[in-house]
PDB file of N, CA and C in Angstrom:
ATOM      1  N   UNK A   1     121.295 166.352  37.211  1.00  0.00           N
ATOM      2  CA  UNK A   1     122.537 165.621  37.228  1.00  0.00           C
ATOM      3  C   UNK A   1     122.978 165.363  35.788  1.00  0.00           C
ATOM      4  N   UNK A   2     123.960 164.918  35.842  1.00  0.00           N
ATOM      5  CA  UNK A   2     124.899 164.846  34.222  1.00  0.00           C
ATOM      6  C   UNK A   2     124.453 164.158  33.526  1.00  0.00           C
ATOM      7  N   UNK A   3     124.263 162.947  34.099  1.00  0.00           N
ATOM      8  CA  UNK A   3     123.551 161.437  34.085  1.00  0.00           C
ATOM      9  C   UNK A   3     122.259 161.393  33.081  1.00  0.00           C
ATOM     10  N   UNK A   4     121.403 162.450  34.061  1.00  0.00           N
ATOM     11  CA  UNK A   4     119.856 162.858  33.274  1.00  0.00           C
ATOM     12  C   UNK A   4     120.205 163.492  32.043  1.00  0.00           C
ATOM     13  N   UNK A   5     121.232 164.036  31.669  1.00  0.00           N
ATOM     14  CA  UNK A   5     121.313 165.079  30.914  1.00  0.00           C
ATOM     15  C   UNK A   5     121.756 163.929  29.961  1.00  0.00           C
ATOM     16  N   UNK A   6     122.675 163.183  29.928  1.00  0.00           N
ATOM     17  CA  UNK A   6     123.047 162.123  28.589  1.00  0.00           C
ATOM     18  C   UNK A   6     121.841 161.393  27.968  1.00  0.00           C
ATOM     19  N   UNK A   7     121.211 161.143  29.705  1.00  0.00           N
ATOM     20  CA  UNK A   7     119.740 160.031  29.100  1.00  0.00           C
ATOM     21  C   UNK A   7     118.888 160.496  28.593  1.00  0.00           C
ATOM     22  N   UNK A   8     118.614 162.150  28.322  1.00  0.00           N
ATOM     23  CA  UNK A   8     117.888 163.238  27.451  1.00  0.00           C
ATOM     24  C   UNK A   8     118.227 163.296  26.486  1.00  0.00           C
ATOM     25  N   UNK A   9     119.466 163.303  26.165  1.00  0.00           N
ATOM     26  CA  UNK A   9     120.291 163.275  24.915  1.00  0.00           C
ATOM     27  C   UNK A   9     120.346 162.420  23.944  1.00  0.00           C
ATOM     28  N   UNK A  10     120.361 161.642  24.847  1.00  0.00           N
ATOM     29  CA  UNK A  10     119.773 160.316  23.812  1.00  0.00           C
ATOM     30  C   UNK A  10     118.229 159.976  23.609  1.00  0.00           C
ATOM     31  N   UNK A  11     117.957 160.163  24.214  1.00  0.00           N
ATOM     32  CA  UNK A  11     116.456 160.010  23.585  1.00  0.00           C
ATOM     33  C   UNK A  11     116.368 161.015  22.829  1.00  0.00           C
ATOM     34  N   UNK A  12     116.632 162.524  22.763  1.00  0.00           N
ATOM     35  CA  UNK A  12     116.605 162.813  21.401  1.00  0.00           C
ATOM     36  C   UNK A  12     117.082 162.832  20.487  1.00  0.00           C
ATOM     37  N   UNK A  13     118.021 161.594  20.489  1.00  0.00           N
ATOM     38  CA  UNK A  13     118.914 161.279  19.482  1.00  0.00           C
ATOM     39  C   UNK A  13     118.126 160.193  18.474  1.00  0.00           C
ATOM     40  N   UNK A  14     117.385 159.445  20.002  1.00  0.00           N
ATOM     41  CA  UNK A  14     116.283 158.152  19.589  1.00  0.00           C
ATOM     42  C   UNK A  14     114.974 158.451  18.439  1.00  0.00           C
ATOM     43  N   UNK A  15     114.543 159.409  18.910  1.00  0.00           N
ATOM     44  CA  UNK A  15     113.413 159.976  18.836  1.00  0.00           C
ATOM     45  C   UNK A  15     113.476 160.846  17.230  1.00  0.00           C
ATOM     46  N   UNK A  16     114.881 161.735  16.894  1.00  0.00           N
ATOM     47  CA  UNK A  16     115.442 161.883  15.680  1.00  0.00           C
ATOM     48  C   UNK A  16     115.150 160.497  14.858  1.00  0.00           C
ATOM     49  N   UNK A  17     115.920 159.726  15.676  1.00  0.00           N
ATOM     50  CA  UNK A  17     116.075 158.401  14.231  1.00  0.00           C
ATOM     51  C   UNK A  17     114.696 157.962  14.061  1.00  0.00           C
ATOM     52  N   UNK A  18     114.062 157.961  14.902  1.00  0.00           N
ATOM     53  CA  UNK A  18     112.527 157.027  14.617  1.00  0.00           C
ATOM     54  C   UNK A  18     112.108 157.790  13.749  1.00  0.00           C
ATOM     55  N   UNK A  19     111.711 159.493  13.704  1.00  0.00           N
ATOM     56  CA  UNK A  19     111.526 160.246  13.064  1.00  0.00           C
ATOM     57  C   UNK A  19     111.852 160.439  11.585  1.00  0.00           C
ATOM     58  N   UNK A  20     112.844 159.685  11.423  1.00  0.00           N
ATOM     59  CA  UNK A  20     113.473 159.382  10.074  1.00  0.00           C
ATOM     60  C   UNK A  20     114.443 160.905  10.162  1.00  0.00           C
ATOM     61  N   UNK A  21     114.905 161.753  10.633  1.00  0.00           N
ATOM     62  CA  UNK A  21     115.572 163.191  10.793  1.00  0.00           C
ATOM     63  C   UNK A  21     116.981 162.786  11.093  1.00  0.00           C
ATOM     64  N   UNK A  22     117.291 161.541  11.497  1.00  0.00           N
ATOM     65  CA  UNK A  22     119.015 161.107  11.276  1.00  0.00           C
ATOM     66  C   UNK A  22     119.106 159.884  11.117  1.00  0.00           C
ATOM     67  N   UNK A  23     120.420 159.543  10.368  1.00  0.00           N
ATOM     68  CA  UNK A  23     120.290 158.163  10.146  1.00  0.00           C
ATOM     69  C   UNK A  23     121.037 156.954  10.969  1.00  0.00           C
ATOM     70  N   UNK A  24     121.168 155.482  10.903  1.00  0.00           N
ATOM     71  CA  UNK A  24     120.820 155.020  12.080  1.00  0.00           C
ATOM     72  C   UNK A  24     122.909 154.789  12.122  1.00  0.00           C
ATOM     73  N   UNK A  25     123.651 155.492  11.160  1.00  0.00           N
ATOM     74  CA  UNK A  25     125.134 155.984  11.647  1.00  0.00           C
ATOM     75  C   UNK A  25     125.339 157.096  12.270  1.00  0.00           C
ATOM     76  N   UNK A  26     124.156 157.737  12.289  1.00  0.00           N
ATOM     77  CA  UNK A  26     124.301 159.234  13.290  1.00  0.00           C
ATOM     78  C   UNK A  26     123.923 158.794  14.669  1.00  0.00           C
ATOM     79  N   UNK A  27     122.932 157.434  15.100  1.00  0.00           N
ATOM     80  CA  UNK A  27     122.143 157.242  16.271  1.00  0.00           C
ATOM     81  C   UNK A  27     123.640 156.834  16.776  1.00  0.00           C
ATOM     82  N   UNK A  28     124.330 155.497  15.939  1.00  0.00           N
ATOM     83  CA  UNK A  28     124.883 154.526  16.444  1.00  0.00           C
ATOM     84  C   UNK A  28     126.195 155.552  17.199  1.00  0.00           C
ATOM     85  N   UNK A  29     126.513 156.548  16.361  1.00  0.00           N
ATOM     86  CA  UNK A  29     127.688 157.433  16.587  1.00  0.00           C
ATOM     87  C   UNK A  29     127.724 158.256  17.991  1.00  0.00           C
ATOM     88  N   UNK A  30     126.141 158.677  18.316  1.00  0.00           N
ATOM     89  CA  UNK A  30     125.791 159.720  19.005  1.00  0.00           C
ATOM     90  C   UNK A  30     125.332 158.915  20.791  1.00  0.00           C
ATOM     91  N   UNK A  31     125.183 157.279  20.182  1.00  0.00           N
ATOM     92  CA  UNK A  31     125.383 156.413  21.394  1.00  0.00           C
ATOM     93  C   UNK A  31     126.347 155.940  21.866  1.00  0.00           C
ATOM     94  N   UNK A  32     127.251 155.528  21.044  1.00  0.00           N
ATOM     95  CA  UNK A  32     128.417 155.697  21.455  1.00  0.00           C
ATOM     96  C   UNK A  32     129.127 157.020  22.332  1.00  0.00           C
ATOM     97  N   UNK A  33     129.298 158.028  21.797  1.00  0.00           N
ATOM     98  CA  UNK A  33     129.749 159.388  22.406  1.00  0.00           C
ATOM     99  C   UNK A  33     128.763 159.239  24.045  1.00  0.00           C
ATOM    100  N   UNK A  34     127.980 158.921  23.617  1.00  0.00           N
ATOM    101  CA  UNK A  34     126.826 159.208  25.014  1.00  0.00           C
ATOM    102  C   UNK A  34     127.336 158.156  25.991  1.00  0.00           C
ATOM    103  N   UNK A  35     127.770 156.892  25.904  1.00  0.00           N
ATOM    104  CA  UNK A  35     128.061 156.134  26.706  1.00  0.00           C
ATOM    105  C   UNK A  35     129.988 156.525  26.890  1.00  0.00           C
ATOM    106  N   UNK A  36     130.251 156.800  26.526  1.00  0.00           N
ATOM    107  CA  UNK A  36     131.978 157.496  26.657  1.00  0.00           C
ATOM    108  C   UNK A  36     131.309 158.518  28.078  1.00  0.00           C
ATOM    109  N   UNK A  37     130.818 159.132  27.445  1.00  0.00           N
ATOM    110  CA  UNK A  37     130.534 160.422  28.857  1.00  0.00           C
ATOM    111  C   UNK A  37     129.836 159.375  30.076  1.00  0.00           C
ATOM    112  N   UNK A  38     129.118 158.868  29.842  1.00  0.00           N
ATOM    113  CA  UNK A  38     128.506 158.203  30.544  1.00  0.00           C
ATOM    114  C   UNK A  38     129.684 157.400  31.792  1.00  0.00           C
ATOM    115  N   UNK A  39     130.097 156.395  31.189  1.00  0.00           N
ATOM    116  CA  UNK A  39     131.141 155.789  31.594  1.00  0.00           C
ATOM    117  C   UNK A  39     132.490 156.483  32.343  1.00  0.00           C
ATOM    118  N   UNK A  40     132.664 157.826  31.641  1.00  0.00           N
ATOM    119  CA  UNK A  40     133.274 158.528  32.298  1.00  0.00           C
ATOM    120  C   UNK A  40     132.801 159.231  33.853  1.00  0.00           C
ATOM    121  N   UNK A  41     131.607 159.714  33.782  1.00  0.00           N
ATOM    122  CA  UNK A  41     130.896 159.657  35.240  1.00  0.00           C
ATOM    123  C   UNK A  41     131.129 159.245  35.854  1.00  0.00           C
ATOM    124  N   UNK A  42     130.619 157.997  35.169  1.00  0.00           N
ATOM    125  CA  UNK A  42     130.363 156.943  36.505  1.00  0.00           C
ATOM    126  C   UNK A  42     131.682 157.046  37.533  1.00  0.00           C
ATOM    127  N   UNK A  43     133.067 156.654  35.894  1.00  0.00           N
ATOM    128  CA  UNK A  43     134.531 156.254  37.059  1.00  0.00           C
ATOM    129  C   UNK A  43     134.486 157.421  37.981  1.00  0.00           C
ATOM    130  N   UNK A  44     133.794 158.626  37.496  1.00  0.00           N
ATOM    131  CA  UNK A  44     134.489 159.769  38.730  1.00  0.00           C
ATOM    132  C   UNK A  44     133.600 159.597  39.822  1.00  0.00           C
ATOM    133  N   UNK A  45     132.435 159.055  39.749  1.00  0.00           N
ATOM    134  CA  UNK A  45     131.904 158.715  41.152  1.00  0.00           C
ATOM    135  C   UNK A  45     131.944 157.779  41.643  1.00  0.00           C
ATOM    136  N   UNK A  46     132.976 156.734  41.348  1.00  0.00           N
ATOM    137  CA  UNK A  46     133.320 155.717  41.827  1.00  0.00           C
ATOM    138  C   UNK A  46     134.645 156.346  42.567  1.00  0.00           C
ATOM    139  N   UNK A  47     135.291 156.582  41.888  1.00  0.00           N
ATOM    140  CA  UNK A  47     136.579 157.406  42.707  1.00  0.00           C
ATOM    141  C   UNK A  47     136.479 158.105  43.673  1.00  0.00           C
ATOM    142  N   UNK A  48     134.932 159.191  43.696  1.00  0.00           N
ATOM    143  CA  UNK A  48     135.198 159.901  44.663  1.00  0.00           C
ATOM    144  C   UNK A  48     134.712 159.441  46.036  1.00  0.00           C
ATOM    145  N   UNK A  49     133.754 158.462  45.315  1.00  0.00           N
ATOM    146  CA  UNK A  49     133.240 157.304  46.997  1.00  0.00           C
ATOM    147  C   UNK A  49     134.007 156.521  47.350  1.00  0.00           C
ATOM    148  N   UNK A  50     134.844 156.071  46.868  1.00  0.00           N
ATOM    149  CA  UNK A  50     136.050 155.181  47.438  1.00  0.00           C
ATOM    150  C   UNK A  50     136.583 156.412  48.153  1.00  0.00           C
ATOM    151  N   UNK A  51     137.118 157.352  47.779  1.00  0.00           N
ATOM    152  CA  UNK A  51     138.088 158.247  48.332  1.00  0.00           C
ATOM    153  C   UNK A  51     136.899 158.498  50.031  1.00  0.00           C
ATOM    154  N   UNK A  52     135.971 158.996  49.909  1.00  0.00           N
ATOM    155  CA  UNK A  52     135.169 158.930  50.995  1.00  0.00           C
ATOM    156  C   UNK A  52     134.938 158.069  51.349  1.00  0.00           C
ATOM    157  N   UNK A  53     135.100 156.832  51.218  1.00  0.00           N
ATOM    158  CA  UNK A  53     134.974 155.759  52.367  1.00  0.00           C
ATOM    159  C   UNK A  53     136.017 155.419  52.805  1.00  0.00           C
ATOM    160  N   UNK A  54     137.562 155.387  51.990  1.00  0.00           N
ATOM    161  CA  UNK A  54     138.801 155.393  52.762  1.00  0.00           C
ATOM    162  C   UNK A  54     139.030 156.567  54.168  1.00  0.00           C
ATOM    163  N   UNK A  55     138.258 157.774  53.353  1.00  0.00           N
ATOM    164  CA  UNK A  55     138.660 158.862  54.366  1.00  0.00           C
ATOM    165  C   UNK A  55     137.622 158.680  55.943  1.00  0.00           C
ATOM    166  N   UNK A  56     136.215 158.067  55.496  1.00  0.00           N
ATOM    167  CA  UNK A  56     135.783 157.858  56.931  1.00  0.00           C
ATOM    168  C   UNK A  56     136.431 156.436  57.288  1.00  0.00           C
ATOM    169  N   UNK A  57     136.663 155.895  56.933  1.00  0.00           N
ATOM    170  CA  UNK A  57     137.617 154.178  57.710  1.00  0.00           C
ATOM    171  C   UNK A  57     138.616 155.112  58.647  1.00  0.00           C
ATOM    172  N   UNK A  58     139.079 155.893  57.747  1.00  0.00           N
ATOM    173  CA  UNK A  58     140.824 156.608  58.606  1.00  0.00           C
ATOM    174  C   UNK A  58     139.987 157.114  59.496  1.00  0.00           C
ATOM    175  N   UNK A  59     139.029 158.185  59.699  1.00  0.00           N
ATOM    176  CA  UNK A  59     138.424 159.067  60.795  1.00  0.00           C
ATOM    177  C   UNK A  59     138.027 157.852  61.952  1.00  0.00           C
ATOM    178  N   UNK A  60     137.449 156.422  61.631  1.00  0.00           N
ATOM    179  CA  UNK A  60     136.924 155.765  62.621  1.00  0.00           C
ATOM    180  C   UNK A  60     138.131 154.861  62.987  1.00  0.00           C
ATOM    181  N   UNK A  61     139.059 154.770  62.498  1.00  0.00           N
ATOM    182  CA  UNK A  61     140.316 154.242  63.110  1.00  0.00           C
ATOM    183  C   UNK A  61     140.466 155.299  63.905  1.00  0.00           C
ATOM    184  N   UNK A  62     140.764 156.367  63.305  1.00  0.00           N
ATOM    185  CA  UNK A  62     141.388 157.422  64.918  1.00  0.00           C
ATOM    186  C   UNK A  62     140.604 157.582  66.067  1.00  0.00           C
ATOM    187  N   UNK A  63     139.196 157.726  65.949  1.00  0.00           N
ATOM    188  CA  UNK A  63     138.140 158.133  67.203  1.00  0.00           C
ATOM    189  C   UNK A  63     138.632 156.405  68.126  1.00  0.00           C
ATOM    190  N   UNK A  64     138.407 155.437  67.068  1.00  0.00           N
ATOM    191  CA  UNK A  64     138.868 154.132  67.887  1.00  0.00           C
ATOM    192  C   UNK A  64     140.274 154.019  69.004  1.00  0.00           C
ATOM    193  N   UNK A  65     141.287 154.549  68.471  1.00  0.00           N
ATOM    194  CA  UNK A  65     142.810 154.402  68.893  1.00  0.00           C
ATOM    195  C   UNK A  65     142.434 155.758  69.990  1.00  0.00           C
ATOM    196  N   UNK A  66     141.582 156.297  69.987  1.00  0.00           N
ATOM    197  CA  UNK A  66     141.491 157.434  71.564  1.00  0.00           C
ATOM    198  C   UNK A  66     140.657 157.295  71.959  1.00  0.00           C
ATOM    199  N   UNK A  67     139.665 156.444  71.670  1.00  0.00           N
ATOM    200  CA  UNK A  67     138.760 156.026  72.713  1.00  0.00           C
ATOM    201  C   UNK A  67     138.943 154.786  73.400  1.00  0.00           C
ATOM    202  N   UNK A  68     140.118 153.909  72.971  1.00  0.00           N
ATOM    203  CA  UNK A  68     140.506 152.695  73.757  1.00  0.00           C
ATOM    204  C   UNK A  68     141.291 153.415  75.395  1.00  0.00           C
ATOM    205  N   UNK A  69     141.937 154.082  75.048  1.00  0.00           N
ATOM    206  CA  UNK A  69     142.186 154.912  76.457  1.00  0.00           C
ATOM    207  C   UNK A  69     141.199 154.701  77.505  1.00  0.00           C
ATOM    208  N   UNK A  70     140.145 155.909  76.833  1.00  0.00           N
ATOM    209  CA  UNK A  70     139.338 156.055  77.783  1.00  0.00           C
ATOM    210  C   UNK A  70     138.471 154.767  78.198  1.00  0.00           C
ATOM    211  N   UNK A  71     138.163 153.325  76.818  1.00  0.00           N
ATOM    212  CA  UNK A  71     137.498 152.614  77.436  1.00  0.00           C
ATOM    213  C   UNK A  71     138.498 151.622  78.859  1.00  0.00           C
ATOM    214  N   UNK A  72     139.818 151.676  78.691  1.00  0.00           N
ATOM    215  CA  UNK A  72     141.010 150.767  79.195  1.00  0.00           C
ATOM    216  C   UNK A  72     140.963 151.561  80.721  1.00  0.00           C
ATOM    217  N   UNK A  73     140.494 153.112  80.863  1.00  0.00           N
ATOM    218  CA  UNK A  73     140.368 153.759  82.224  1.00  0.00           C
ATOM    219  C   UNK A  73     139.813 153.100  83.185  1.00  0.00           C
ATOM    220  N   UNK A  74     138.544 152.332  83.141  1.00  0.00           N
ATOM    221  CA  UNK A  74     138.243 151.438  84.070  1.00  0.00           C
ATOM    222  C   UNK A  74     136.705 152.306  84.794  1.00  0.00           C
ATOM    223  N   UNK A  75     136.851 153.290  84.275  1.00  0.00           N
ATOM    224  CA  UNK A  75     135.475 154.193  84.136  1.00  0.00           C
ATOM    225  C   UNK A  75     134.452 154.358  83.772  1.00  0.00           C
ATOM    226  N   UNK A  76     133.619 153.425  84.068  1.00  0.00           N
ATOM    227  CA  UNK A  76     132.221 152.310  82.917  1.00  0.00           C
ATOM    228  C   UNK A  76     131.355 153.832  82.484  1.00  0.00           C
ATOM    229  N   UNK A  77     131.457 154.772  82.986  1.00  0.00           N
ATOM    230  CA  UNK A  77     130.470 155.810  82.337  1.00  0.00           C
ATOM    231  C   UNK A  77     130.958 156.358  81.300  1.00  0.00           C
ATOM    232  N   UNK A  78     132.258 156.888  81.422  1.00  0.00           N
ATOM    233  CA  UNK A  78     133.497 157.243  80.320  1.00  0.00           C
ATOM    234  C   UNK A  78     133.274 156.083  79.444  1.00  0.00           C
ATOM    235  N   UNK A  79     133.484 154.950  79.567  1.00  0.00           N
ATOM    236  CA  UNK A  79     133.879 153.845  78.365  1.00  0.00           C
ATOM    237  C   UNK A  79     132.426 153.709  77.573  1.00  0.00           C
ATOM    238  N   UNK A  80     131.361 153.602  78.075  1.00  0.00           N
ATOM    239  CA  UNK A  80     129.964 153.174  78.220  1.00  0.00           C
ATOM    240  C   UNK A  80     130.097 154.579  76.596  1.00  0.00           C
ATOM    241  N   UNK A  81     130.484 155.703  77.239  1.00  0.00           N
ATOM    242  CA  UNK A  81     129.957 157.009  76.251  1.00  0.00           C
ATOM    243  C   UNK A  81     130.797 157.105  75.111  1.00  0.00           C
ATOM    244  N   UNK A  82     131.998 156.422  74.983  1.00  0.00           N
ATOM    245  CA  UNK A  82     132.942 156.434  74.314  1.00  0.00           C
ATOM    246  C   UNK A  82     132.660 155.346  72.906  1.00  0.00           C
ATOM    247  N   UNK A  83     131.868 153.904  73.601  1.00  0.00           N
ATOM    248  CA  UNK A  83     131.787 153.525  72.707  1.00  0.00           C
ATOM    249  C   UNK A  83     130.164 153.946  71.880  1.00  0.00           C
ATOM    250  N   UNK A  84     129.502 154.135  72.956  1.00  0.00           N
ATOM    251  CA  UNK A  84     127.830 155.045  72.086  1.00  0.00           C
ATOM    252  C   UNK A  84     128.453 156.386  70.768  1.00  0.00           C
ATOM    253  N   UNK A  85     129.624 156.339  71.138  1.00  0.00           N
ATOM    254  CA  UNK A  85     130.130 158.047  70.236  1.00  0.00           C
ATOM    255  C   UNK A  85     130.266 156.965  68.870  1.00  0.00           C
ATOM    256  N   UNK A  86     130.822 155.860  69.111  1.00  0.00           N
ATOM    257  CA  UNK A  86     131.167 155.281  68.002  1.00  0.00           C
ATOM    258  C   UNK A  86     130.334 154.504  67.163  1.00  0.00           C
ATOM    259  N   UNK A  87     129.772 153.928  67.743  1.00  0.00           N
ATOM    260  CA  UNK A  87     128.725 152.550  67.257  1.00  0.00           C
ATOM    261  C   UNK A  87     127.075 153.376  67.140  1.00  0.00           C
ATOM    262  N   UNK A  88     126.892 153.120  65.647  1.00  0.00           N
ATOM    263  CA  UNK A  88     125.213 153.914  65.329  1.00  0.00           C
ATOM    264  C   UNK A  88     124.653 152.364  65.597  1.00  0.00           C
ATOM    265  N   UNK A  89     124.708 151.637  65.732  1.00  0.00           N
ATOM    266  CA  UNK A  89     123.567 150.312  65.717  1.00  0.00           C
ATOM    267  C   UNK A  89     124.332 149.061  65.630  1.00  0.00           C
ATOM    268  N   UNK A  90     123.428 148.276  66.437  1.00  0.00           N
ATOM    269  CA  UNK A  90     123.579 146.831  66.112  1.00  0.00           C
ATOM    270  C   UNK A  90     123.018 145.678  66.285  1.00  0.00           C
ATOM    271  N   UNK A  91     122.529 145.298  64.857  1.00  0.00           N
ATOM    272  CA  UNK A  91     121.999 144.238  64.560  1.00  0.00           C
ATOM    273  C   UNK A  91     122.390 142.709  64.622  1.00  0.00           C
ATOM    274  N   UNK A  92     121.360 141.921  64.960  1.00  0.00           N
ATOM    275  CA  UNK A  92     121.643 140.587  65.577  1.00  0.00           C
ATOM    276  C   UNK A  92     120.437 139.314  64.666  1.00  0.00           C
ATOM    277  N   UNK A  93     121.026 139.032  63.659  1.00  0.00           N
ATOM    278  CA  UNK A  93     119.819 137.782  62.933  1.00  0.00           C
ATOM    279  C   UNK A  93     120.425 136.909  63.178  1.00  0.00           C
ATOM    280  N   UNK A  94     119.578 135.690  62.563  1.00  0.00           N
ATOM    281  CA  UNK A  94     119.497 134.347  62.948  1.00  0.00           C
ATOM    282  C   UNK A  94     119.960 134.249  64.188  1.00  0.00           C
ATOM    283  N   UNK A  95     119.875 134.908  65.514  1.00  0.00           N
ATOM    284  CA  UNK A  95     120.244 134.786  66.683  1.00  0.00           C
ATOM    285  C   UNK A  95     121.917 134.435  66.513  1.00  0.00           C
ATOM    286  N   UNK A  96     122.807 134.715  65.473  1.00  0.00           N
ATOM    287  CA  UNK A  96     124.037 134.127  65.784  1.00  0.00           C
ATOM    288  C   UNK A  96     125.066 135.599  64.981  1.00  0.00           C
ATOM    289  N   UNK A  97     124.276 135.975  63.686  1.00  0.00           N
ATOM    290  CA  UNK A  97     125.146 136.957  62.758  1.00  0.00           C
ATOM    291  C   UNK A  97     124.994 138.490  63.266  1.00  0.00           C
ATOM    292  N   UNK A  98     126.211 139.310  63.907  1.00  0.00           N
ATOM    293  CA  UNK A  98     125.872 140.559  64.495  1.00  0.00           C
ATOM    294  C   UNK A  98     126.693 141.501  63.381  1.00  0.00           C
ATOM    295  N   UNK A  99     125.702 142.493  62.682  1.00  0.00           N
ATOM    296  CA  UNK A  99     126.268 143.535  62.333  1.00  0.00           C
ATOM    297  C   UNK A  99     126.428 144.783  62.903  1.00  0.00           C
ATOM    298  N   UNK A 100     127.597 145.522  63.576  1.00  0.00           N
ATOM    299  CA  UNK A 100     127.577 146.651  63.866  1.00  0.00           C
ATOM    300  C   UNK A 100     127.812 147.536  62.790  1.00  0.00           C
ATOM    301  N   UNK A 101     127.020 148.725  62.807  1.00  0.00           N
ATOM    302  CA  UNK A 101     127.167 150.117  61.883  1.00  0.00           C
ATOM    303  C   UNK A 101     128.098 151.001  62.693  1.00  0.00           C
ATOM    304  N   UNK A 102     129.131 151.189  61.980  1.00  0.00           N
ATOM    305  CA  UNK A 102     129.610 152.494  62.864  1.00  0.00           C
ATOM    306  C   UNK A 102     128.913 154.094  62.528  1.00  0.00           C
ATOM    307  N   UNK A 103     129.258 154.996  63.341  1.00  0.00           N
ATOM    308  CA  UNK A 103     129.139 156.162  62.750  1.00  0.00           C
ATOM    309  C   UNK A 103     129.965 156.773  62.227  1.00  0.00           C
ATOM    310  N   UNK A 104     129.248 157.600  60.913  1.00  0.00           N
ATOM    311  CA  UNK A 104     130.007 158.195  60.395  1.00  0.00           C
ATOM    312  C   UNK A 104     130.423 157.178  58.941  1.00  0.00           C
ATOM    313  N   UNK A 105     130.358 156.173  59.090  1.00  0.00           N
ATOM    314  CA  UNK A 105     131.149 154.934  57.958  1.00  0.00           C
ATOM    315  C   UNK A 105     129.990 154.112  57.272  1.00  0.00           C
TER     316      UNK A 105
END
């Protein structure tokens, strides 16, 4: 990953200066640059997981808005399967706080 590759980079940037082989305006320069890239990463994988978690919210809004149909049919085997398609788990602590996981989200 990119990530590993900066945190390599700098350590042999580290490892130079201890060495006495650059001086500590070449470390300070070359940490800087390293955290620019760095920082830049990160925002793009912050962006692209937001973008994937907006895009599964939208996918589990839609399976929701067509499976109310089928649960509103009055067809407990249909509704029963409709909502198992949707719901991966659900948890129940302190006997009062319920988290459902959807799938997919």
């Amino acid at each position: 990953m990119r990530l590993e590759k900066i945190d390599k980079k700098m350590q042999k940037q580290i490892d130079a200066y201890n060495e006495e082989l650059i001086t500590a305006h070449d470390l300070k320069l070359a940490s800087a640059k390293a955290q620019l890239e760095r920082d830049s990463i990160i925002k793009l994988l912050e962006q692209s997981k937001s973008g994937r978690d907006l895009q599964a919210e939208e996918d589990l809004q839609r399976r929701a808005k067509k499976a109310i149909a089928v649960i509103r049919s009055g067809d407990r085997i249909k509704s029963k399967q409709a909502i198992r398609e949707m719901i991966d788990s659900i948890t129940v602590s302190n006997g009062e706080e319920l988290h459902i996981a959807w799938r997919g989200y």
